[in-house]
Protein backbone atom coordinates (compact mmCIF):
# COMPACT_ATOMS: atom_id res chain seq x y z
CA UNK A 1 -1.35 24.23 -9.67
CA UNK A 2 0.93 21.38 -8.39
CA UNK A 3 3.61 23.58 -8.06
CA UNK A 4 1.74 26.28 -5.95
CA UNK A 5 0.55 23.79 -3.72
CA UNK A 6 4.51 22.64 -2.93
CA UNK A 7 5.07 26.42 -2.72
CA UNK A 8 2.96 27.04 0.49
CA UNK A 9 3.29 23.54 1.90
CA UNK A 10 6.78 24.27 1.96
CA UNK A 11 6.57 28.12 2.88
CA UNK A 12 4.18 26.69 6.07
CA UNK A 13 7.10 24.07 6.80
CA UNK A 14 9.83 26.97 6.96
CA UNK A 15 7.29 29.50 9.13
CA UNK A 16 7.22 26.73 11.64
CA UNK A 17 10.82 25.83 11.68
CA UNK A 18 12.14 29.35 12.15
CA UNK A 19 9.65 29.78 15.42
CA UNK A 20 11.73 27.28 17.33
CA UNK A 21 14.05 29.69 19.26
CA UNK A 22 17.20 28.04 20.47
CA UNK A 23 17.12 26.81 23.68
CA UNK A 24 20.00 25.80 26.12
CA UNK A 25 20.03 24.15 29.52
CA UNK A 26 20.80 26.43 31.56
CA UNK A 27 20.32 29.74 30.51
CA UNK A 28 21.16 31.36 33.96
CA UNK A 29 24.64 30.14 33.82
CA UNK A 30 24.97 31.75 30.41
CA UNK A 31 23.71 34.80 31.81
CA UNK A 32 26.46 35.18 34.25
CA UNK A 33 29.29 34.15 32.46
CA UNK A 34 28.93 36.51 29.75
CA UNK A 35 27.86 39.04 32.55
CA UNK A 36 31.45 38.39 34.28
CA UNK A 37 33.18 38.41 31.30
CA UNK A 38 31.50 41.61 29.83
CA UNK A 39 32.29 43.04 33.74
CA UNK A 40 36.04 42.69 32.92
CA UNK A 41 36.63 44.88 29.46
CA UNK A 42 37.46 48.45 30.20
CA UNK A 43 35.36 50.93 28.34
CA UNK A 44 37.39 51.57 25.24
CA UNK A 45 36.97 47.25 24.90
CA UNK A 46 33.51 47.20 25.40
CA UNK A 47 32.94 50.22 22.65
CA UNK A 48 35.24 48.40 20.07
CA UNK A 49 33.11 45.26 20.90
CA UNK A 50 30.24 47.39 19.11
CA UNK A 51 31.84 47.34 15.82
CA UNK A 52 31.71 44.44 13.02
CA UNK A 53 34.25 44.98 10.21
CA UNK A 54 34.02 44.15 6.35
CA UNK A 55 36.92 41.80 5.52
CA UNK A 56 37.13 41.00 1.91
CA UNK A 57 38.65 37.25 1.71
CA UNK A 58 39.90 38.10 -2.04
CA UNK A 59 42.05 41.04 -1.02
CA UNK A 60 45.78 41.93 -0.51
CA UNK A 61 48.08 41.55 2.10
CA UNK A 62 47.62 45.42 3.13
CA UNK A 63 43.96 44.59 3.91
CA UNK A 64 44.91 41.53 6.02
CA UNK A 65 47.25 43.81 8.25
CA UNK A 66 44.25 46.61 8.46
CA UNK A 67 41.55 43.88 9.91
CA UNK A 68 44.83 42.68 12.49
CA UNK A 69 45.44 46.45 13.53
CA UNK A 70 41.60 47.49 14.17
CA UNK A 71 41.74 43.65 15.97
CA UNK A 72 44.80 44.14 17.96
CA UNK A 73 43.65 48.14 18.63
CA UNK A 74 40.52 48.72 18.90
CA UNK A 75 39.31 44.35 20.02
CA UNK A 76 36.66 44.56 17.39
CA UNK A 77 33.50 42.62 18.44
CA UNK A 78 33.73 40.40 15.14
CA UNK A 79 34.35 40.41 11.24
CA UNK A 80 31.31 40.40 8.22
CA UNK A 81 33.03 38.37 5.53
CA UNK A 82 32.73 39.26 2.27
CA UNK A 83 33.59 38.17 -1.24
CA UNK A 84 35.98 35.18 -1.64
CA UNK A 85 36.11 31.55 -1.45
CA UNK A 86 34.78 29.88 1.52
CA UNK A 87 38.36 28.48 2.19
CA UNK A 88 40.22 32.10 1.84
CA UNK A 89 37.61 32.87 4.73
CA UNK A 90 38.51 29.57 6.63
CA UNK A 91 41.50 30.77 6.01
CA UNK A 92 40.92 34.51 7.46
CA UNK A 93 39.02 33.06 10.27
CA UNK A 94 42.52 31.10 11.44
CA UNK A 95 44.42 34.36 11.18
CA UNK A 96 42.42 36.27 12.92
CA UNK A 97 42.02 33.81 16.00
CA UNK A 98 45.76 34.20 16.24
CA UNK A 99 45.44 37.95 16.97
């Protein structure tokens, strides 16, 4: 019974936290940088910015020089990591910032 009761009292905790939305200072300036940002990519940028590739942090070199070419390409709009160590994706992250 105790254990049900820590259950919900922590279920109820969570439900409240994740109603918070994130809130920033100035949302209107947000607005129109990423508005004159977005205004700048040509349409073959702001399609590729619709994609979000798999990059497996365990893999070879060949799959390392795929992720750069559909970066350097296509300007993918990010990278779902997957598999591997969290510092092989540290790692990832560092080379892909350089493309």
């Amino acid at each position: 019974m105790k254990k049900i009761i820590v259950f919900f009292a922590l279920l109820i905790c969570l439900h409240f936290q994740a109603e918070v939305p994130l809130q920033t200072s100035n949302v209107e300036h947000q607005k129109k940088w990423v508005d004159s940002v977005f205004s700048t990519l040509s349409l073959d940028q702001k399609i590729g910015q619709l994609f979000m590739v798999q990059a497996y942090s365990n893999r070879s070199e060949t799959e390392t020089n795929f992720i750069k070419k559909m970066i350097n390409q296509f300007q993918i709009g990010g990278l779902i990591f997957m598999q591997g160590t969290p510092d092989m994706k540290l790692f990832w992250n560092n080379q892909v910032m350089i493309c």
